[in-house]
N, C-alpha and C. Protein backbone atom coordinates (compact mmCIF):
# COMPACT_ATOMS: atom_id res chain seq x y z
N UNK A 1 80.48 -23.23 100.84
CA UNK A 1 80.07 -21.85 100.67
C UNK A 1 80.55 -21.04 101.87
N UNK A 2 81.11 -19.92 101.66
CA UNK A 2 81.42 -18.82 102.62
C UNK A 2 80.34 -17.80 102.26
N UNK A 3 80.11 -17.11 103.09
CA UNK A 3 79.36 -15.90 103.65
C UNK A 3 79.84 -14.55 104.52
N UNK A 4 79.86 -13.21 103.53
CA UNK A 4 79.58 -12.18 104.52
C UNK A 4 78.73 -11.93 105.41
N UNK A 5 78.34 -11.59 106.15
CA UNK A 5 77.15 -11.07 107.02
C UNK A 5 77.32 -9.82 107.52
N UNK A 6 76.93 -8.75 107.97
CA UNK A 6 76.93 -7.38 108.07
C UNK A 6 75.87 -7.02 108.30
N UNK A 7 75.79 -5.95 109.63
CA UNK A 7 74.42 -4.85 110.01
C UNK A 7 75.14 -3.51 110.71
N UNK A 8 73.77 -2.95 110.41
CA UNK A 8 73.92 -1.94 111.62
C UNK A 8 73.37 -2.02 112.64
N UNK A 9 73.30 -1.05 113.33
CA UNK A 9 72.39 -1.21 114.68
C UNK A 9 71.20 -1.60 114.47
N UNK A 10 70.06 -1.08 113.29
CA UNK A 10 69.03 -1.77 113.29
C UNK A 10 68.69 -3.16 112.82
N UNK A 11 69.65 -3.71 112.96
CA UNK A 11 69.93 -5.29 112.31
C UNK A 11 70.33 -6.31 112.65
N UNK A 12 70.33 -5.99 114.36
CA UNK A 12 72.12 -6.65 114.81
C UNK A 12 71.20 -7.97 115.35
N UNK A 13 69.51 -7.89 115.65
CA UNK A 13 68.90 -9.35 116.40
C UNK A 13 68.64 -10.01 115.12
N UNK A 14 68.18 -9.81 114.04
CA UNK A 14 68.39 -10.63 112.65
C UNK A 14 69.40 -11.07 112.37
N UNK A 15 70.86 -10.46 112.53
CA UNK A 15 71.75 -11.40 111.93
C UNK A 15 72.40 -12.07 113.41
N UNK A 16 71.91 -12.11 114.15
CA UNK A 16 72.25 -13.13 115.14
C UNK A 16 71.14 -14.19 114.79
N UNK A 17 69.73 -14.22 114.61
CA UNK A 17 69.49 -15.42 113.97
C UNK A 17 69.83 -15.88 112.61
N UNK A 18 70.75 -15.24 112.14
CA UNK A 18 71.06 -15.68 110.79
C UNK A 18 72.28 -16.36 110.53
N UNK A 19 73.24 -16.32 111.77
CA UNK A 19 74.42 -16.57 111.87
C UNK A 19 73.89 -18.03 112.69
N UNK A 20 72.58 -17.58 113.45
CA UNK A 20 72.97 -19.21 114.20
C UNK A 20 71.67 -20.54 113.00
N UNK A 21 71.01 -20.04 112.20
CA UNK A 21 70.93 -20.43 110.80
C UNK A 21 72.64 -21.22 110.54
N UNK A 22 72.84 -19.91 109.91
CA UNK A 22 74.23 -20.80 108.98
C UNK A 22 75.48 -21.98 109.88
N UNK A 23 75.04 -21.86 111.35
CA UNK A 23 76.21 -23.01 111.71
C UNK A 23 74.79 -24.12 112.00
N UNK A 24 73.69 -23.69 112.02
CA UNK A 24 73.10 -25.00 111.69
C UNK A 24 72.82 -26.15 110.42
N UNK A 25 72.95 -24.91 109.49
CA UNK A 25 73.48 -25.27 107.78
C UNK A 25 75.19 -25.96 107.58
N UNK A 26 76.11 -25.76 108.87
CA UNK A 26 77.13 -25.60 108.44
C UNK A 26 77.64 -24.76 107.39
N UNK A 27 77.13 -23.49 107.41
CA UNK A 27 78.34 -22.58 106.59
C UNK A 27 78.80 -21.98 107.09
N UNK A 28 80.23 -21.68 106.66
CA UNK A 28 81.13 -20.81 106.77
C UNK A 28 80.45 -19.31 106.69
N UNK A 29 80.72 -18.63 107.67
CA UNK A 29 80.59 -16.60 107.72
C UNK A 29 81.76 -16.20 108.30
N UNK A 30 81.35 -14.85 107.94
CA UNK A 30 82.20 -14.16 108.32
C UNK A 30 81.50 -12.43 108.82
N UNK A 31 81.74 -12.49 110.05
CA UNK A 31 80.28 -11.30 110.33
C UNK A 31 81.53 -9.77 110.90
N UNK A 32 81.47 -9.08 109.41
CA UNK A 32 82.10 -7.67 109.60
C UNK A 32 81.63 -6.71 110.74
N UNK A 33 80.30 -7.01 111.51
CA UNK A 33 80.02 -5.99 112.26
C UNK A 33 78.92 -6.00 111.55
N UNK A 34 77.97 -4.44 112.28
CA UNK A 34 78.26 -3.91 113.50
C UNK A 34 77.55 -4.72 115.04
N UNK A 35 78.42 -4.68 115.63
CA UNK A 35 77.70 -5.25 117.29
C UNK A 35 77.41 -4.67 118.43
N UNK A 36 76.90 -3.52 118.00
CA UNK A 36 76.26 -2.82 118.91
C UNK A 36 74.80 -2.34 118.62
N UNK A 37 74.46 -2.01 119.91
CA UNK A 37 72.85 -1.05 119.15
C UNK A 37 72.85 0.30 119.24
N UNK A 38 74.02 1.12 119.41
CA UNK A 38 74.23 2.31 119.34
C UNK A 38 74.09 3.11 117.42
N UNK A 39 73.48 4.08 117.18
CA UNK A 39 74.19 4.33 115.69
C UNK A 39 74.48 3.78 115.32
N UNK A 40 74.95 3.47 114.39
CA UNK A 40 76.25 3.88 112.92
C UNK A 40 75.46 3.82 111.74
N UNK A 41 76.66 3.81 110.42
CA UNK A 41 76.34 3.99 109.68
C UNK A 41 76.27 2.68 108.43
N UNK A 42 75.15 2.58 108.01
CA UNK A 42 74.72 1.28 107.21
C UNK A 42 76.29 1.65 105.74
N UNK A 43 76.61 2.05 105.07
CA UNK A 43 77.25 1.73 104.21
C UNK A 43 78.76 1.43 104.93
N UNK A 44 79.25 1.69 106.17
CA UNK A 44 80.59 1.16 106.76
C UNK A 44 80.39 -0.27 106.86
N UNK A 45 79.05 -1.06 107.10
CA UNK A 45 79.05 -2.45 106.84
C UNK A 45 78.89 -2.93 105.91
N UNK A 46 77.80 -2.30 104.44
CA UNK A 46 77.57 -2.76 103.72
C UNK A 46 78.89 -2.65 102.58
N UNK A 47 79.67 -1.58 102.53
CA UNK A 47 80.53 -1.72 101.51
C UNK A 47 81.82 -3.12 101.88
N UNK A 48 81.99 -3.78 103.37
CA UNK A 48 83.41 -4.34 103.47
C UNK A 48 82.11 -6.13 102.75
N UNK A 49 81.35 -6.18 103.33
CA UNK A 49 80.48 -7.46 102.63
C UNK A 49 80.13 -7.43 100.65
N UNK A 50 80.30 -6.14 100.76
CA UNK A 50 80.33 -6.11 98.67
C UNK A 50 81.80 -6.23 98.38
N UNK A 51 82.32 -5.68 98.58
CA UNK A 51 84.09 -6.07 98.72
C UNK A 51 84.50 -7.50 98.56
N UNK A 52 83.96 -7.84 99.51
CA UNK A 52 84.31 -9.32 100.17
C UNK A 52 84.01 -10.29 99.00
N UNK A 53 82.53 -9.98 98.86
CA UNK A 53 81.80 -10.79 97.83
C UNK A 53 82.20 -10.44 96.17
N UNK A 54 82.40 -8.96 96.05
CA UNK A 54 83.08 -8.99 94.49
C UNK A 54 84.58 -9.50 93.88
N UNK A 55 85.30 -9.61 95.39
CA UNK A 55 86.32 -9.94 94.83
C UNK A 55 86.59 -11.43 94.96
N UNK A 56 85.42 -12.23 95.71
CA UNK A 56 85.36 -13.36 95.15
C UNK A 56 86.21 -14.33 96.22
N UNK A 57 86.28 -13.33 97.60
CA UNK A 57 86.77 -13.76 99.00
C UNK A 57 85.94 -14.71 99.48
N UNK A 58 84.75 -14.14 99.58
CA UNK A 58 83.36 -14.88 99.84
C UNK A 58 82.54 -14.90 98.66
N UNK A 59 81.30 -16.08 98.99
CA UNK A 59 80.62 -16.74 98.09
C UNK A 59 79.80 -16.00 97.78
N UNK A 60 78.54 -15.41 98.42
CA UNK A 60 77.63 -14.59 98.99
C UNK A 60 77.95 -13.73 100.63
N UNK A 61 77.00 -12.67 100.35
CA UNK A 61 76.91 -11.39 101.37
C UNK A 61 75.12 -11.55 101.88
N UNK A 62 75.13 -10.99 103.02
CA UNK A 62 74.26 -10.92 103.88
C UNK A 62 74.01 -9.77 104.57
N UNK A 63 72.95 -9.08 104.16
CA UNK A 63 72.72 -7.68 104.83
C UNK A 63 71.55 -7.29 105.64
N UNK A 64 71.59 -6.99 106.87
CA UNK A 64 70.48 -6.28 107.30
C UNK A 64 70.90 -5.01 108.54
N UNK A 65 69.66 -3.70 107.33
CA UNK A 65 69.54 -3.10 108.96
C UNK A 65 68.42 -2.85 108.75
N UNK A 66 67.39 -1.71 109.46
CA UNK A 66 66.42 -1.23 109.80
C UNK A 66 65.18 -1.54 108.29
N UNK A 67 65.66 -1.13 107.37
CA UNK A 67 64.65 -1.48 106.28
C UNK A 67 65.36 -2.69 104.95
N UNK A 68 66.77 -2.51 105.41
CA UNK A 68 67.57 -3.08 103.70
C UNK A 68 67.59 -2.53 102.96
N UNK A 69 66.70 -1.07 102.80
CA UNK A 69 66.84 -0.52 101.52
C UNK A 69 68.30 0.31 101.33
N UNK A 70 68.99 0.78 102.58
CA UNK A 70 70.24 1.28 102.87
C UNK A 70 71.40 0.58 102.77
N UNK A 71 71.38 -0.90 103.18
CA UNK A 71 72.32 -1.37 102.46
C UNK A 71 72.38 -2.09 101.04
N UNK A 72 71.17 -2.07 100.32
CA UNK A 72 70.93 -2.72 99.35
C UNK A 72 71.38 -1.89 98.20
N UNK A 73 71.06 -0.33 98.96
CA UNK A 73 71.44 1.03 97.82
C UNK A 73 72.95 0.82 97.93
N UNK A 74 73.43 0.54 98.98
CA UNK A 74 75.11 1.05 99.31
C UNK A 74 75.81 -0.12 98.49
N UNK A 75 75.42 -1.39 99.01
CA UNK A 75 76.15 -2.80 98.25
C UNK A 75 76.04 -2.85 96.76
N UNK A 76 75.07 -2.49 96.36
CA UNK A 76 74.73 -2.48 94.95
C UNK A 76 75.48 -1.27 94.19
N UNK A 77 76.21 0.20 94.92
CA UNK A 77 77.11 0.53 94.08
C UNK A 77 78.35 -0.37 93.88
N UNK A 78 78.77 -1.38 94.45
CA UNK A 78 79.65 -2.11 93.81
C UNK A 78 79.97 -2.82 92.91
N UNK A 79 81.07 -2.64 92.16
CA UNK A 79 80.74 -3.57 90.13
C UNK A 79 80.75 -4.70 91.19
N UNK A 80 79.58 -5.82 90.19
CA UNK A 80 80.03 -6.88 90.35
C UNK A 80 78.89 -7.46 91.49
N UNK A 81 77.92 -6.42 92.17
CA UNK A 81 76.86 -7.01 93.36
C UNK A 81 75.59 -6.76 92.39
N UNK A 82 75.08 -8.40 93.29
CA UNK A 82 73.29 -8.21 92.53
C UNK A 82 72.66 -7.72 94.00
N UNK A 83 72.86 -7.09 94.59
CA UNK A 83 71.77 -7.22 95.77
C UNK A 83 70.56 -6.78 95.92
N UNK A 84 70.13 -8.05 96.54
CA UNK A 84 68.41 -8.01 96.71
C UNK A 84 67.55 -7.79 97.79
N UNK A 85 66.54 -6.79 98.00
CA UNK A 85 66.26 -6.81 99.00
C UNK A 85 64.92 -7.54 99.40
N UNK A 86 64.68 -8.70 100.10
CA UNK A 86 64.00 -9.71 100.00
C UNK A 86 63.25 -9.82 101.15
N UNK A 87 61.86 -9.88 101.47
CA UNK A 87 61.16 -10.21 102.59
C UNK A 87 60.58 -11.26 102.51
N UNK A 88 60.27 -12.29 101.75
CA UNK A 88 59.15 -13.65 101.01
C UNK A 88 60.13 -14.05 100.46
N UNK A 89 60.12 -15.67 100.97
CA UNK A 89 60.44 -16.79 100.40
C UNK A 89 60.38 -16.94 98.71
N UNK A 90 59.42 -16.82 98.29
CA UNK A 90 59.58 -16.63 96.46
C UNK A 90 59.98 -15.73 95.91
N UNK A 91 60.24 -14.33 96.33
CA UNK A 91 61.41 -13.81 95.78
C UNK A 91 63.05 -14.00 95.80
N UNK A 92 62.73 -15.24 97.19
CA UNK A 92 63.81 -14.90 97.70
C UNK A 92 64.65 -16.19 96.63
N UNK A 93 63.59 -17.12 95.83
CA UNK A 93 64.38 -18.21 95.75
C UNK A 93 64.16 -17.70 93.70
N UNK A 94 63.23 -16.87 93.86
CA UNK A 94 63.73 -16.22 92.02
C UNK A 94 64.79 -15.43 91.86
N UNK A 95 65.32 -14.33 92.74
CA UNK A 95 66.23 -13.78 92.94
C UNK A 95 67.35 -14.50 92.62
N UNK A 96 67.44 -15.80 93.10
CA UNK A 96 68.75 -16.79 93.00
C UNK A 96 68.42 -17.64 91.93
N UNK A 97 67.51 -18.06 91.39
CA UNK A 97 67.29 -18.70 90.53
C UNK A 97 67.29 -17.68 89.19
N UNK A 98 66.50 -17.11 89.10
CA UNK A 98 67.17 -16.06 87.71
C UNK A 98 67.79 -15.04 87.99
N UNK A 99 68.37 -14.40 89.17
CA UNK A 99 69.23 -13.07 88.95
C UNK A 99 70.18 -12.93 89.44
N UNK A 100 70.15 -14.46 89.77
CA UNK A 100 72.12 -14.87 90.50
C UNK A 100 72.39 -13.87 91.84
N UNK A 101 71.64 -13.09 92.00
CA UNK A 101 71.50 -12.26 93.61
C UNK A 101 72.83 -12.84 94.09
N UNK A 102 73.91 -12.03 94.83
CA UNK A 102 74.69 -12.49 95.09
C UNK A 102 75.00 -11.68 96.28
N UNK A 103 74.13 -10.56 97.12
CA UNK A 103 73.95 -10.40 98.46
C UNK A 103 72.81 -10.00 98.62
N UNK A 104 72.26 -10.90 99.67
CA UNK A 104 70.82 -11.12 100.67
C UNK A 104 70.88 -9.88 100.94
N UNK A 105 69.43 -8.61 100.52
CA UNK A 105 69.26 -7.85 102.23
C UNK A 105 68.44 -7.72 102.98
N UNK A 106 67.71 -7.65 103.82
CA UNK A 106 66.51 -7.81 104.62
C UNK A 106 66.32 -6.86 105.51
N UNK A 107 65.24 -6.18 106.11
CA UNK A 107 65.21 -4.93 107.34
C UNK A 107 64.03 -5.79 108.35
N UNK A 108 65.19 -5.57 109.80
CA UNK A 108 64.80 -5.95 110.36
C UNK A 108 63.69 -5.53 111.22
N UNK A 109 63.09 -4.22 110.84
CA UNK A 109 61.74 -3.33 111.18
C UNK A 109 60.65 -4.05 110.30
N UNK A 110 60.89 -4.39 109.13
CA UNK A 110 60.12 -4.83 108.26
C UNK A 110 59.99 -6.49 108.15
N UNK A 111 60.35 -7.48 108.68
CA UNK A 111 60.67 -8.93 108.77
C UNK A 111 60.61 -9.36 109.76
N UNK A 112 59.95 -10.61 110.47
CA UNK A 112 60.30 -10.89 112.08
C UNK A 112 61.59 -11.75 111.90
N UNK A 113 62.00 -12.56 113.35
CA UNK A 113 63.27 -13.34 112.94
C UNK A 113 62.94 -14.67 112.24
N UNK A 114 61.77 -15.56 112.53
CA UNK A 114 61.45 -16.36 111.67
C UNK A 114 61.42 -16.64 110.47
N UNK A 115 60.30 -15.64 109.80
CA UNK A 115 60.36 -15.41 108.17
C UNK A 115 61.73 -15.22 107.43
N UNK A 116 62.67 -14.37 108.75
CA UNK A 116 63.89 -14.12 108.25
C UNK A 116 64.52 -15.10 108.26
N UNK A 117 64.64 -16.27 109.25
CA UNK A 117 65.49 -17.29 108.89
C UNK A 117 65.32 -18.24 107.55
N UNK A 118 63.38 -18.29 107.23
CA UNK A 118 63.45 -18.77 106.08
C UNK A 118 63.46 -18.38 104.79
N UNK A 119 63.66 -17.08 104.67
CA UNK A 119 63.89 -16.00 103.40
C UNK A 119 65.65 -16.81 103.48
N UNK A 120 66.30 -16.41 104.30
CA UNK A 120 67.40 -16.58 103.90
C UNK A 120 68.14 -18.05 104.10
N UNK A 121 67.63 -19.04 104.83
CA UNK A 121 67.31 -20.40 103.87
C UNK A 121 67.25 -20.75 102.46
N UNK A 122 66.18 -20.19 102.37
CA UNK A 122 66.03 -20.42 101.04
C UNK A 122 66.91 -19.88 99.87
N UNK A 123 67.19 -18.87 100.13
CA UNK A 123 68.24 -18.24 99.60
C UNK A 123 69.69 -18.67 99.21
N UNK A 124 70.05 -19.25 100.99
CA UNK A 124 71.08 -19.87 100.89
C UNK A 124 71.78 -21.15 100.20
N UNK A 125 70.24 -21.92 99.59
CA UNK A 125 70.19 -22.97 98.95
C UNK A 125 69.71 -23.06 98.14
N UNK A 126 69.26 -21.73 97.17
CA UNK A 126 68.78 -22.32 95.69
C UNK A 126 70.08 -21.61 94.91
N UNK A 127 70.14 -22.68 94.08
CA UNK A 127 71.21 -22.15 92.90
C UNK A 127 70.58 -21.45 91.71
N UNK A 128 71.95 -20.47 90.89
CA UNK A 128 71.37 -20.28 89.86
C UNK A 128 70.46 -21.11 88.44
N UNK A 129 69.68 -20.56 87.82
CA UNK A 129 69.51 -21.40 86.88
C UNK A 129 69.94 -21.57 85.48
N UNK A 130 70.83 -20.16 85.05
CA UNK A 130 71.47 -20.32 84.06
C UNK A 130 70.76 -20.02 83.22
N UNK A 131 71.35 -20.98 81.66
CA UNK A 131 69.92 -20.33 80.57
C UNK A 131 69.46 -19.72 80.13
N UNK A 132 68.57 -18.98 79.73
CA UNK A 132 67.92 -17.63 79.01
C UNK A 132 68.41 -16.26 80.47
N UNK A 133 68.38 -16.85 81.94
CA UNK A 133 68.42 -16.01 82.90
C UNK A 133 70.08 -15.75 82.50
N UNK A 134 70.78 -16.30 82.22
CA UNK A 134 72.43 -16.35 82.35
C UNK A 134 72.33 -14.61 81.37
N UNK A 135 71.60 -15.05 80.21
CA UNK A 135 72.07 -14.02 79.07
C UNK A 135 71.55 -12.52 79.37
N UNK A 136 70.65 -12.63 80.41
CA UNK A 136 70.10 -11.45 80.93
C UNK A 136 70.89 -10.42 81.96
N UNK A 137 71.59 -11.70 83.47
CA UNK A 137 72.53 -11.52 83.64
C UNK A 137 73.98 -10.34 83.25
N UNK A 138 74.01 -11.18 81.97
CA UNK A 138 75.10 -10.79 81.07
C UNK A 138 75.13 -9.35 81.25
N UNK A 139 73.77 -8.93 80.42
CA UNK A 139 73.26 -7.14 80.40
C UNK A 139 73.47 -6.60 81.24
N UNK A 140 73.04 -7.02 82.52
CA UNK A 140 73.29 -6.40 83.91
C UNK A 140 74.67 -5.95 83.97
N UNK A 141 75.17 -7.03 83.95
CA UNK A 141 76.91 -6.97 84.19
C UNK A 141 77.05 -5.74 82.90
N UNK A 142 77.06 -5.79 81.97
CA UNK A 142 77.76 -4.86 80.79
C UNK A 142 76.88 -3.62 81.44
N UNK A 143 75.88 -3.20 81.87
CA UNK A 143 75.83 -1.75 82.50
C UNK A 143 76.71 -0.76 83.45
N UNK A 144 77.30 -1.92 83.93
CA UNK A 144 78.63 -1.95 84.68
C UNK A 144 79.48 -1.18 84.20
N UNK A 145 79.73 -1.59 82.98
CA UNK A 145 81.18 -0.71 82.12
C UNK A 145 81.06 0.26 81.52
């Protein structure tokens, strides 16, 4: 599995524990920015991690800034992204289990780094389930067109 990862300034101590998560998982990332704590702007990170992930560069995307709801709005205009914005472990593993979620987002005002490492644990390791969820799926996708 490969991985986007992406923040803004309000995000940037979450996805440093999230990055050192995934080389303890051994996965592959790939972290677009941002690395600073100055400004910017949440959709300059969130659109290159929906990119990444729709065209099927990477496996899954990884988002956090200040709440998630900013990059979750921004990633999710892209055909082709489920993104979820997830604070608890059981959404985090229904999300992937019936809605194929295919970028994590989390705010790091709203999450400590702990919970966050195991929201996105869990995440990182439940698969879809297919099945009645697949055909639902489907719909999603055809709103698309």
């Amino acid at each position: 599995m490969k991985v986007a990862i992406g923040s803004d300034h309000g995000g940037i101590n979450i996805k440093a524990e999230i990055k050192n998560l995934m080389d303890e998982l051994n996965i592959q990332y790939e972290d677009v920015g941002c690395a600073c704590d100055e400004s910017v702007d949440y959709p300059d990170y969130a659109l290159p991690v929906a990119k990444k992930v729709a065209s099927g560069e990477v496996d899954r995307g990884i988002l956090i800034c200040g709440t998630g709801i900013g990059m979750s709005i921004a990633a999710n205009k892209i055909s082709g992204i489920r993104c979820a914005l997830v604070h608890d472990t059981f959404s985090a593993k229904a999300t992937r289990e019936h809605n194929d979620s295919n970028i994590l987002a989390m705010g790091e005002r709203v999450i400590g780094p702990g919970l966050a490492r195991e929201v996105a644990k869990v995440w990182l390791q439940t698969e879809f389930e297919g099945g009645r969820h697949a055909r639902r799926v489907e719909k999603i996708t055809l709103l698309e067109k």
